[in-house]
Protein backbone atom coordinates (compact mmCIF):
# COMPACT_ATOMS: atom_id res chain seq x y z
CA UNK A 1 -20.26 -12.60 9.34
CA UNK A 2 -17.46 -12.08 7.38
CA UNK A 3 -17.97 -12.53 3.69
CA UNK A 4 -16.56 -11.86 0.32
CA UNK A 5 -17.15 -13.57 -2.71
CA UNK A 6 -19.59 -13.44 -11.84
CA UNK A 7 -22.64 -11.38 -13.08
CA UNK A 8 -23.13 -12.29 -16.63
CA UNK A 9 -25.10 -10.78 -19.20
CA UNK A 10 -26.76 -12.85 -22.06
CA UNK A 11 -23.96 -13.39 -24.80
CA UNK A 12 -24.68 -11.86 -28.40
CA UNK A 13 -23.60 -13.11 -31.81
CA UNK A 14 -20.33 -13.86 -33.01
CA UNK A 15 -19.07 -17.60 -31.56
CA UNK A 16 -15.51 -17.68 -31.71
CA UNK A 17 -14.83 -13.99 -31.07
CA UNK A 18 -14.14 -14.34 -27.31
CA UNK A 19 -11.52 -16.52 -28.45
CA UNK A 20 -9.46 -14.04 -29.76
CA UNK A 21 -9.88 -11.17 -26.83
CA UNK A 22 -9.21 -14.61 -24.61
CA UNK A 23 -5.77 -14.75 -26.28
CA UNK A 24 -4.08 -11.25 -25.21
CA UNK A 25 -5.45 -11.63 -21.63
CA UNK A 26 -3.77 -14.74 -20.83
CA UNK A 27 -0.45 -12.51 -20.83
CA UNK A 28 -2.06 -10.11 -18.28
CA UNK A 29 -2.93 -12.93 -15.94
CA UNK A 30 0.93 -14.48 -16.26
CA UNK A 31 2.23 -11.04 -14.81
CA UNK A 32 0.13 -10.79 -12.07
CA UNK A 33 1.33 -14.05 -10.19
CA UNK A 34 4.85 -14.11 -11.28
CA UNK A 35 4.81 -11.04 -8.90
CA UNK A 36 6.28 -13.45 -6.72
CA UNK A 37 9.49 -13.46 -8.47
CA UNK A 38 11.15 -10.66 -5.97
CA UNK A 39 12.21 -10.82 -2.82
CA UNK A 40 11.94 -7.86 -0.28
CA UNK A 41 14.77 -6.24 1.76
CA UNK A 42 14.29 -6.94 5.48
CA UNK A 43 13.08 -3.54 7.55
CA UNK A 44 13.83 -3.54 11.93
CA UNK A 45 10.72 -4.46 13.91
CA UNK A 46 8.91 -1.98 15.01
CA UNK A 47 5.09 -0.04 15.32
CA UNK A 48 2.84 -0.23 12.17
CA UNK A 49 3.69 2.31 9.39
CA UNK A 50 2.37 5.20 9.31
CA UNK A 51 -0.14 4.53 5.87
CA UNK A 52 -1.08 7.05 3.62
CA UNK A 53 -3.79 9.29 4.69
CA UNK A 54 -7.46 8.31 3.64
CA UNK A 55 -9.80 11.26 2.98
CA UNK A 56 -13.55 11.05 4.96
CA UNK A 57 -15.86 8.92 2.92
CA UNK A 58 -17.88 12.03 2.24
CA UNK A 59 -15.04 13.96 1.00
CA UNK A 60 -15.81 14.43 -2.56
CA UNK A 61 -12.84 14.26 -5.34
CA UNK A 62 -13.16 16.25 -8.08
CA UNK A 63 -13.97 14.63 -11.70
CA UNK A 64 -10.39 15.45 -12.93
CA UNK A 65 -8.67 13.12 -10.01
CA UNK A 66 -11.49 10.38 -10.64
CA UNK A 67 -10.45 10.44 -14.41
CA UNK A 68 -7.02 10.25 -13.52
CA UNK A 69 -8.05 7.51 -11.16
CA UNK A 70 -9.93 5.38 -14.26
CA UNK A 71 -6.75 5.65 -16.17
CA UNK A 72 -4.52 4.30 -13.36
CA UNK A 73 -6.31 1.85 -12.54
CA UNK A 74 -7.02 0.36 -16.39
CA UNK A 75 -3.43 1.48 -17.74
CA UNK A 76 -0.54 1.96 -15.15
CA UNK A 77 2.03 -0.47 -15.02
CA UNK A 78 3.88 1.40 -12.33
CA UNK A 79 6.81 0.46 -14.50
CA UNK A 80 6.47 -3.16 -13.52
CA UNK A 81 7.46 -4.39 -17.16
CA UNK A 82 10.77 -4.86 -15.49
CA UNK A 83 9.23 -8.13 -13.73
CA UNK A 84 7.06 -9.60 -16.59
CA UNK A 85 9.19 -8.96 -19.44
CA UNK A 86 12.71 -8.80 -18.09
CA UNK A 87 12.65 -11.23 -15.27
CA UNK A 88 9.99 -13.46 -16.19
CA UNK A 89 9.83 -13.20 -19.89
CA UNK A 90 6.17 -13.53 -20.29
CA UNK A 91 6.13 -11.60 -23.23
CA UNK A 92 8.22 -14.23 -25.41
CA UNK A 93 5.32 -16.80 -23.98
CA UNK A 94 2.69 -14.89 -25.46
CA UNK A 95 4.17 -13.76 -28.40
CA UNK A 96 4.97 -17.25 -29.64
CA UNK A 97 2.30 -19.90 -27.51
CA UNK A 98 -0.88 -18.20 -26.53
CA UNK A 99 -3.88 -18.59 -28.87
CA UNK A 100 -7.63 -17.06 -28.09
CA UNK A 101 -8.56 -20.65 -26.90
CA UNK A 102 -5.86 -21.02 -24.18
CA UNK A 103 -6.70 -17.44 -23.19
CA UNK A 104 -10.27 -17.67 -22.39
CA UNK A 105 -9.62 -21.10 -20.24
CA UNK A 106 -7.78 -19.24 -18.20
CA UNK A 107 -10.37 -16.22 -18.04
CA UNK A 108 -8.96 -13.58 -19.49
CA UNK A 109 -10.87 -10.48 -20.82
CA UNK A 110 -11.03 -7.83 -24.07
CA UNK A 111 -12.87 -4.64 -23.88
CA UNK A 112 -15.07 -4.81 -27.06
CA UNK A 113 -15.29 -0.93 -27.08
CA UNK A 114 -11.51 -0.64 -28.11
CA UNK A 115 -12.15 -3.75 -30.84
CA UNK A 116 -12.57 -2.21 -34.50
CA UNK A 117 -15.79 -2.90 -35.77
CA UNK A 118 -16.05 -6.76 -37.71
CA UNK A 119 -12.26 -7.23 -36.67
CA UNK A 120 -13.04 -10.83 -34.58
CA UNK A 121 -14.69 -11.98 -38.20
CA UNK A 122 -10.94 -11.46 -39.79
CA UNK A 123 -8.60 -13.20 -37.10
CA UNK A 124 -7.27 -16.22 -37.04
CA UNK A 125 -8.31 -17.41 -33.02
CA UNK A 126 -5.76 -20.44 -32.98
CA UNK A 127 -2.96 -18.01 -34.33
CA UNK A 128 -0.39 -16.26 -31.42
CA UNK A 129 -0.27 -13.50 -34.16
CA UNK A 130 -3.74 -12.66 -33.11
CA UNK A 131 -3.21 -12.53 -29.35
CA UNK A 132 0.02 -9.51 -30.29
CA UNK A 133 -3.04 -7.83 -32.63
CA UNK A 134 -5.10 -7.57 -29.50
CA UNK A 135 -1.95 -6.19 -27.77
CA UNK A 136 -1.17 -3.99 -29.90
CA UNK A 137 -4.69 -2.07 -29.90
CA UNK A 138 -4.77 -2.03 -26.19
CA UNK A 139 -8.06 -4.61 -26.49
CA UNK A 140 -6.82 -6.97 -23.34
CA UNK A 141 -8.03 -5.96 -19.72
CA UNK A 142 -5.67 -4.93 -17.46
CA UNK A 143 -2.24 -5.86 -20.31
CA UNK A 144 -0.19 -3.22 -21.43
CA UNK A 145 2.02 -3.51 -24.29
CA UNK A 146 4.39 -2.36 -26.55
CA UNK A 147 4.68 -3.66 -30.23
CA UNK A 148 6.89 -2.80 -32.81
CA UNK A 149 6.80 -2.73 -36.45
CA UNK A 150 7.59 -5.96 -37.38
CA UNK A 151 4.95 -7.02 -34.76
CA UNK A 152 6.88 -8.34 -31.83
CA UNK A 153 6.32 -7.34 -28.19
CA UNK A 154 8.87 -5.75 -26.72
CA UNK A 155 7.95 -4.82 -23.35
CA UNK A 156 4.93 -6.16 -21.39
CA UNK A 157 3.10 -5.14 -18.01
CA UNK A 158 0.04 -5.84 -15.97
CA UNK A 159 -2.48 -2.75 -14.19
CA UNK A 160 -5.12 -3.36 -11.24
CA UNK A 161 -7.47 -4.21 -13.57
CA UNK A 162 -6.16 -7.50 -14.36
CA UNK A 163 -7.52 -9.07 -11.47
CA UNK A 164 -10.19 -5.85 -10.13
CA UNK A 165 -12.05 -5.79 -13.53
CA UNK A 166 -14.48 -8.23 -15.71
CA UNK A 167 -16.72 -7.50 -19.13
CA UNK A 168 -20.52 -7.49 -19.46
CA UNK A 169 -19.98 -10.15 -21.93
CA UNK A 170 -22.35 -8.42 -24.41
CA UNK A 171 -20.34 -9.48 -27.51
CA UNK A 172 -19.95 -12.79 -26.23
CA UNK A 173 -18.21 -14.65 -23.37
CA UNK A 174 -15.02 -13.19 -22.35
CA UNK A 175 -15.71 -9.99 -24.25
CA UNK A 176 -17.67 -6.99 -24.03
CA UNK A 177 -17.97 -3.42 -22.14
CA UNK A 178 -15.58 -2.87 -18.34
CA UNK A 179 -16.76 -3.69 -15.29
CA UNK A 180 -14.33 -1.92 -13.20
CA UNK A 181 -14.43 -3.24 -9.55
CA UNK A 182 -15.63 -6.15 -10.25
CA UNK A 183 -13.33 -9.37 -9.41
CA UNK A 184 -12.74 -11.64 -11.99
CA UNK A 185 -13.56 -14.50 -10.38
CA UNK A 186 -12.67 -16.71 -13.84
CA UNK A 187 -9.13 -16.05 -13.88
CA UNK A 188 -6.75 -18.57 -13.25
CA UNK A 189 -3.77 -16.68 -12.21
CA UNK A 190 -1.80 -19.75 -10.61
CA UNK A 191 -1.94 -21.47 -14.10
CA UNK A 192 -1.28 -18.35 -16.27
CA UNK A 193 1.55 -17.22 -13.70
CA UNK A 194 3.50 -20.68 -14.51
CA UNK A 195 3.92 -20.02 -18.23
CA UNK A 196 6.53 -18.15 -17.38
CA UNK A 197 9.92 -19.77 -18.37
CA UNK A 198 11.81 -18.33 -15.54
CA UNK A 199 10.02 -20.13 -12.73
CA UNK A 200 11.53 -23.47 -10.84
CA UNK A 201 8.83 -26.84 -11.48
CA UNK A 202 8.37 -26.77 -7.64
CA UNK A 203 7.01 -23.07 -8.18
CA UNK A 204 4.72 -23.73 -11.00
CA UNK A 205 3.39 -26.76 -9.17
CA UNK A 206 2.44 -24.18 -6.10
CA UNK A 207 0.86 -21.68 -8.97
CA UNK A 208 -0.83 -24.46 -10.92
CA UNK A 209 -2.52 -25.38 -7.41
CA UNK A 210 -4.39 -22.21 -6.95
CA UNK A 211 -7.36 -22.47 -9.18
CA UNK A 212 -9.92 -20.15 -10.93
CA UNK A 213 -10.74 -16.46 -8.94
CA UNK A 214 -8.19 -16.80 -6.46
CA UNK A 215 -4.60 -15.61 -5.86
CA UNK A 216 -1.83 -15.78 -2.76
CA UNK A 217 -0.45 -11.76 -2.10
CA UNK A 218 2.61 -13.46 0.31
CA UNK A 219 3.68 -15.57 -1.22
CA UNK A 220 6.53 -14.39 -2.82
CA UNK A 221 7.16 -12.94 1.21
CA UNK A 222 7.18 -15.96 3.25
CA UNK A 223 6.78 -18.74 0.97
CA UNK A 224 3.73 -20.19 2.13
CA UNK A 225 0.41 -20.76 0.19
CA UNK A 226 -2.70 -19.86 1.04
CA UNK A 227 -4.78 -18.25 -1.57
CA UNK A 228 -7.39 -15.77 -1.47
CA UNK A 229 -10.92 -15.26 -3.13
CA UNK A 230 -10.15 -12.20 -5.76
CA UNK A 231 -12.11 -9.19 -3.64
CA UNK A 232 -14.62 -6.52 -5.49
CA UNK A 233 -12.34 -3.43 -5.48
CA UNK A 234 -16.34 -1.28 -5.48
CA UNK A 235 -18.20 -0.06 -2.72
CA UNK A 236 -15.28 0.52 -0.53
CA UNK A 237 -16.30 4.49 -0.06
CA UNK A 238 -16.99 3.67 3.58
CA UNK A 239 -14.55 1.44 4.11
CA UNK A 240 -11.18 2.64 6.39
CA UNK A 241 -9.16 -1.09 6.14
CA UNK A 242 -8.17 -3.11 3.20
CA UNK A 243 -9.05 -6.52 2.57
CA UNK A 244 -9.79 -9.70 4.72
CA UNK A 245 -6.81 -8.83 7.28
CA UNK A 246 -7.54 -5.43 7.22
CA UNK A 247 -3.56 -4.60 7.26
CA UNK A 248 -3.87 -0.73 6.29
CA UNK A 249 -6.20 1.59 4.56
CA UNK A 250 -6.60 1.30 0.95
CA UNK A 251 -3.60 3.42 -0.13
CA UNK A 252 -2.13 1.23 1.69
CA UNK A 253 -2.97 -1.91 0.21
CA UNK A 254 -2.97 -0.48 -3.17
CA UNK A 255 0.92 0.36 -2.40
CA UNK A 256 1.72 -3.18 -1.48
CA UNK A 257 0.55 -4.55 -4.02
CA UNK A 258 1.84 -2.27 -6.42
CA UNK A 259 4.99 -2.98 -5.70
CA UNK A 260 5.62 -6.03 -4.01
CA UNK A 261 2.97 -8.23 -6.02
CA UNK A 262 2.89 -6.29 -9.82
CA UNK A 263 6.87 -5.65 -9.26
CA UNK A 264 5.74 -1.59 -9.53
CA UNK A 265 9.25 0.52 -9.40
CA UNK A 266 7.58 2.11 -6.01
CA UNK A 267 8.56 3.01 -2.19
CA UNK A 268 6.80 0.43 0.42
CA UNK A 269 7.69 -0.66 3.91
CA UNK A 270 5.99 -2.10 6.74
CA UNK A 271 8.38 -3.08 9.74
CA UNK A 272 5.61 -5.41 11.07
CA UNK A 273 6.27 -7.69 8.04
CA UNK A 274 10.06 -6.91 7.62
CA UNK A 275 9.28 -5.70 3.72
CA UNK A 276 11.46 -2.63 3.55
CA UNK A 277 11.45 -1.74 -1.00
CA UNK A 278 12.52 1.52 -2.31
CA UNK A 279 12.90 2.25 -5.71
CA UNK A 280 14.26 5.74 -7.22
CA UNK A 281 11.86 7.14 -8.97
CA UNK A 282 8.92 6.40 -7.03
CA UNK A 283 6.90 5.55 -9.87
CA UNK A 284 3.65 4.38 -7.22
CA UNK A 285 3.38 6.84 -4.03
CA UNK A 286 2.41 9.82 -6.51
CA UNK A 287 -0.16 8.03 -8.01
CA UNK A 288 -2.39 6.50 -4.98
CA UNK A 289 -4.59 9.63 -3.77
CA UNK A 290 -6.36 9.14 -7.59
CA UNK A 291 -6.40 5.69 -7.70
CA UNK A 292 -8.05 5.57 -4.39
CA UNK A 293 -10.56 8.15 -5.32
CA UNK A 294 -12.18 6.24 -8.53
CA UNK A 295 -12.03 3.04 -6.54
CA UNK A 296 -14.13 5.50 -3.79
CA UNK A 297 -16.24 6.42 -7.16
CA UNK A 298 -17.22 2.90 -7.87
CA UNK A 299 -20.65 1.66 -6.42
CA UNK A 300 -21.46 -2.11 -5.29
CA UNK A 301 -23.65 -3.07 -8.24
CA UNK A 302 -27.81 -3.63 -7.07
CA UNK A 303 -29.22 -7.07 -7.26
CA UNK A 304 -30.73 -8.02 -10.63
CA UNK A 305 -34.38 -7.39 -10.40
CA UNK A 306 -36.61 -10.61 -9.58
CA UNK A 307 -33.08 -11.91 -7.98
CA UNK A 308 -34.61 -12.14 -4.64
CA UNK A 309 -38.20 -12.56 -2.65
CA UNK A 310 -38.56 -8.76 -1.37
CA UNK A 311 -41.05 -10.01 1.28
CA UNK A 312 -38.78 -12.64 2.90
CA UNK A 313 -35.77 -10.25 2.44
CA UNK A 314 -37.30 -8.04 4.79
CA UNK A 315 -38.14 -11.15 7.15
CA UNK A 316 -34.40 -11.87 6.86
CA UNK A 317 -33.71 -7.99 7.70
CA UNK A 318 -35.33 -8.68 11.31
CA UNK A 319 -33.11 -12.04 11.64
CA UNK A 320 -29.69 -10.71 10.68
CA UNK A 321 -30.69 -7.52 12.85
CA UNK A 322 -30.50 -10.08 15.81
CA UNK A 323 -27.61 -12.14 14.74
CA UNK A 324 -25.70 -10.30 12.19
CA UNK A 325 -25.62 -6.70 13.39
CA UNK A 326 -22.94 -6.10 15.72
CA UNK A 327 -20.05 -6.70 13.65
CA UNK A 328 -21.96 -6.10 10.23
CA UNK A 329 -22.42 -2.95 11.83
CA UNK A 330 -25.28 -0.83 9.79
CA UNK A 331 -26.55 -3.99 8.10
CA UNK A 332 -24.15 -4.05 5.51
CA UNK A 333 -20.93 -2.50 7.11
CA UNK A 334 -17.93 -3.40 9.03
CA UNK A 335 -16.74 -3.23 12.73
CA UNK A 336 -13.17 -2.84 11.73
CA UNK A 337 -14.03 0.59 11.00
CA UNK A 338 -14.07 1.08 14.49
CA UNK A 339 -10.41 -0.66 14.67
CA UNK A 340 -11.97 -4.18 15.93
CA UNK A 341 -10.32 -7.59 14.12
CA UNK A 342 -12.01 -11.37 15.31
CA UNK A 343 -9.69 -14.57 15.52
CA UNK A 344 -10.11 -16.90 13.51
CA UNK A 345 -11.60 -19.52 15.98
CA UNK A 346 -14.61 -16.34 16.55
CA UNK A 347 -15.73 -16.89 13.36
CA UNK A 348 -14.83 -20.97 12.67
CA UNK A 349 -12.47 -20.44 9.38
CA UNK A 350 -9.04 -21.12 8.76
CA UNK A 351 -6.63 -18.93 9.83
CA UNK A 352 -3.72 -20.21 8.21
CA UNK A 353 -3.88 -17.22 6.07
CA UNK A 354 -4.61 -14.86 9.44
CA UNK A 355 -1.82 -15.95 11.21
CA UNK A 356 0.86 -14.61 8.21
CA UNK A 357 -0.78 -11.25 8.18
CA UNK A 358 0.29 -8.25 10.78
CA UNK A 359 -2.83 -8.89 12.62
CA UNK A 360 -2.96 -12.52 12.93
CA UNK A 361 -6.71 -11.75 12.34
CA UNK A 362 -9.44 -11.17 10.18
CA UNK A 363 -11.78 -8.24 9.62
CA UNK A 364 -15.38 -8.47 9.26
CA UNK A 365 -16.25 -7.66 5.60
CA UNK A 366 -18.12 -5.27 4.38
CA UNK A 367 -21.46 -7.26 2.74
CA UNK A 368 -21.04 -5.82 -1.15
CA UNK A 369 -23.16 -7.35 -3.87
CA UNK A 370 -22.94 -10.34 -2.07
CA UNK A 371 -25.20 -12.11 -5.40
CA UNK A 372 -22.12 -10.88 -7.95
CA UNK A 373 -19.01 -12.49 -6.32
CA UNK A 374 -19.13 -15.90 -5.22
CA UNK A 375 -17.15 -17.93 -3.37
CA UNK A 376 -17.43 -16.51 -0.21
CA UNK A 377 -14.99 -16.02 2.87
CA UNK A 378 -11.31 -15.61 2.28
CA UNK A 379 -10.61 -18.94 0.58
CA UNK A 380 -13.95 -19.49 -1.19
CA UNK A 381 -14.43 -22.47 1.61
CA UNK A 382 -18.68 -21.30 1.04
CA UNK A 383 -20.10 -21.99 -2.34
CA UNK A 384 -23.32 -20.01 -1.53
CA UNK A 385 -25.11 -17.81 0.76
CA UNK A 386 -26.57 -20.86 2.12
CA UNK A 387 -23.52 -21.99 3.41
CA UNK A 388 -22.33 -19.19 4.78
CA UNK A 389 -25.67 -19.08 6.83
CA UNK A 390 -25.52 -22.73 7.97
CA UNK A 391 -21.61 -22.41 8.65
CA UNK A 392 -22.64 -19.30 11.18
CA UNK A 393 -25.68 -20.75 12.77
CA UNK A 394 -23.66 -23.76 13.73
CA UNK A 395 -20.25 -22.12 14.92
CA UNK A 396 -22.16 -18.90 16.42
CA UNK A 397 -24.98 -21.19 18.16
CA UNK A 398 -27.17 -18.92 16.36
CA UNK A 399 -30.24 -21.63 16.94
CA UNK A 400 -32.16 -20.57 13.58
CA UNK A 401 -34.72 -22.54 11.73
CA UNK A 402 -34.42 -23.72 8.25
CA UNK A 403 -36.84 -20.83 7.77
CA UNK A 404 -35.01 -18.43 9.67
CA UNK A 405 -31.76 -19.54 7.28
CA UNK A 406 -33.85 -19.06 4.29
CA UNK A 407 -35.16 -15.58 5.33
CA UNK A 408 -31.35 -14.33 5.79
CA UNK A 409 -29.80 -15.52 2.70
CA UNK A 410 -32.97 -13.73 0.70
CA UNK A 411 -31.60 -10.76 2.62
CA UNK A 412 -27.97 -11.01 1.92
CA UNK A 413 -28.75 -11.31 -1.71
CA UNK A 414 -30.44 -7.72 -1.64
CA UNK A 415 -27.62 -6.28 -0.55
């Protein structure tokens, strides 16, 4: 099976203070979409580049680089400010038309730990003045800002996080402690991404069209739309290729979209996809080999306790041993680790998406807190486990029982 698919902790006090953290992460969303703004230079066909070297899963990094990793991955714009406040001009939108409310319908996040303590009290959460305030401490997941005196933003970027992190929601909805590596499956990046006042109507239409938790990395390549299901950017320690197409190793993924989808000022090419982008400084390359070791750092999160019936779990164990196995090699793992990508028709989804990759195939995907990140497959096409099950046993010929079914999706929700 190939799968990929928001955990929620019980909101505490304070009603209308999401609002406000809402507000400031409604910019970070716009910037991650409007990625699409560039165009790349064309490279020559030829073989596959040769991808940044990935370290052995049980290569340790030392705490320093993992550090260094964190703060990549929350803070680094890779200098992409040029695209969201230059070319896109995002940062006028939020400085002058984005309240708390707008923010959280959009799913955006605020660390409460950077909040100051009784600050959502004071705001005013239907005020834009608010959303720069959040700014301005550094309170919005995955936004970086700058703010001057007189309290206008003057430059504005977007970090992995925006899309790769979510909040335990312990203040409230929409705010409360990281949870990096965790996909944000609330964020509508389509609708945030056609704020901007730079985009044509016929691109905002394509943006608007997108939805909640999902987000197209090509299309600002060939033009084309088909979105993808936001993936967990955790338990990837033992994983060689990045994400449903399995295109390159995580450096390498990490590179493109660095700097062809955040608008990084970074060095990437790939001759199979005729993207060819060099920048001087190379503000990205330097940084991977720590960014890939605290996404190596970050575990797949367990299954809440009592989220599962242990004793048909293990039933289900026997069942997906039989039918589940040989690509999800190790019960939870992936075949492409062994270089192997399935066609589309192997596995009955669309490949519309496949066939604008280099591989014109997808990879089997590693089976990560499977409970945490729903929709599942590329597009979301499976609401639940349970269709994911019934959608195999029918393309596969699998010939299992209702009962059968019901054993493996109690075992692919202990994973």
């Amino acid at each position: 099976m190939a799968i990929e698919g928001t955990h929620t902790t019980d909101p505490t006090q304070r009603k209308t203070q999401a609002r406000v953290a809402a507000l400031a992460f409604i910019m970070v969303a716009a910037a991650i979409g409007l990625s699409a703004y560039g165009t790349p230079k064309p490279a020559a066909e030829g073989t596959p580049p040769v991808a940044p070297k990935e370290p052995r899963a049980k290569q340790e990094s030392s705490a320093a680089e993992i550090a260094e990793g964190q703060r990549i991955f929350r803070s680094e714009t890779f200098g992409d400010e040029q695209l969201w406040t230059d070319k896109l001009r995002l940062h006028e939108v939020v400085e002058k038309n984005v309240d708390p409310t707008t923010a959280l319908k959009v799913g955006l996040k605020v660390d409460a730990d950077v909040l100051p303590a009784g600050i959502l009290e004071k705001v005013d959460l239907k005020s834009p003045a608010t959303t720069v305030a959040l700014l301005k401490m550094n309170a919005v997941v995955g936004l970086q800002a700058t703010v001057d005196a007189n309290n206008h933003i003057t430059r504005l970027g977007v970090t992995c996080a925006l899309c790769h992190s979510t909040v335990d929601n312990s203040v409230m909805a929409g705010i409360g402690r990281r949870k990096d590596g965790w996909p944000n499956r609330d964020l509508n990046v389509g609708a945030i991404i056609a704020l901007s006042p730079a985009l044509a109507a016929d691109k905002k239409a394509v943006y608007q069209s997108w939805g909640p938790g999902k987000y197209d990395p090509r299309y600002n390549q060939d033009g084309k739309s088909t979105p993808l299901v936001l993936p967990p950017a955790y338990g990837l320690a033992h994983v060689k290729n990045e994400t449903y197409t399995a295109d390159g190793p995580i450096s390498y993924w990490n590179a493109y979209v660095a700097v062809t989808q955040m608008g990084g000022q970074g060095n990437f090419s790939d001759p199979r996809l005729g993207i060819d982008v060099k920048h001087s400084p190379d503000m990205v390359t330097a940084k991977l080999p720590a960014l890939r070791a605290y996404q190596h750092s970050l575990p797949a999160p367990p299954p809440p306790a009592a989220s599962f019936d242990s004793a048909i779990a293990e039933r289900g164990r026997s069942v997906f041993d039989r039918t589940c196995a040989s690509c999800h090699v190790g019960g939870s793992g992936t075949d492409n680790n062994a270089g192997t990508l399935h066609p589309p028709a192997d596995t009955g989804v669309d490949g519309a998406y496949a066939a604008r990759t280099a591989g014109k195939a997808y990879r089997t995907t590693p089976l990560r807190a499977l409970w945490q990140h729903p929709p599942y497959f590329h597009d979301g096409s499976a609401a639940t486990l349970a269709d994911v099950v019934a959608h195999y046993n029918r393309v596969r010929k699998l010939g299992l029982t209702a009962e059968q079914q019901r054993e493996l999706v109690e075992y692919l929700k202990s994973l």
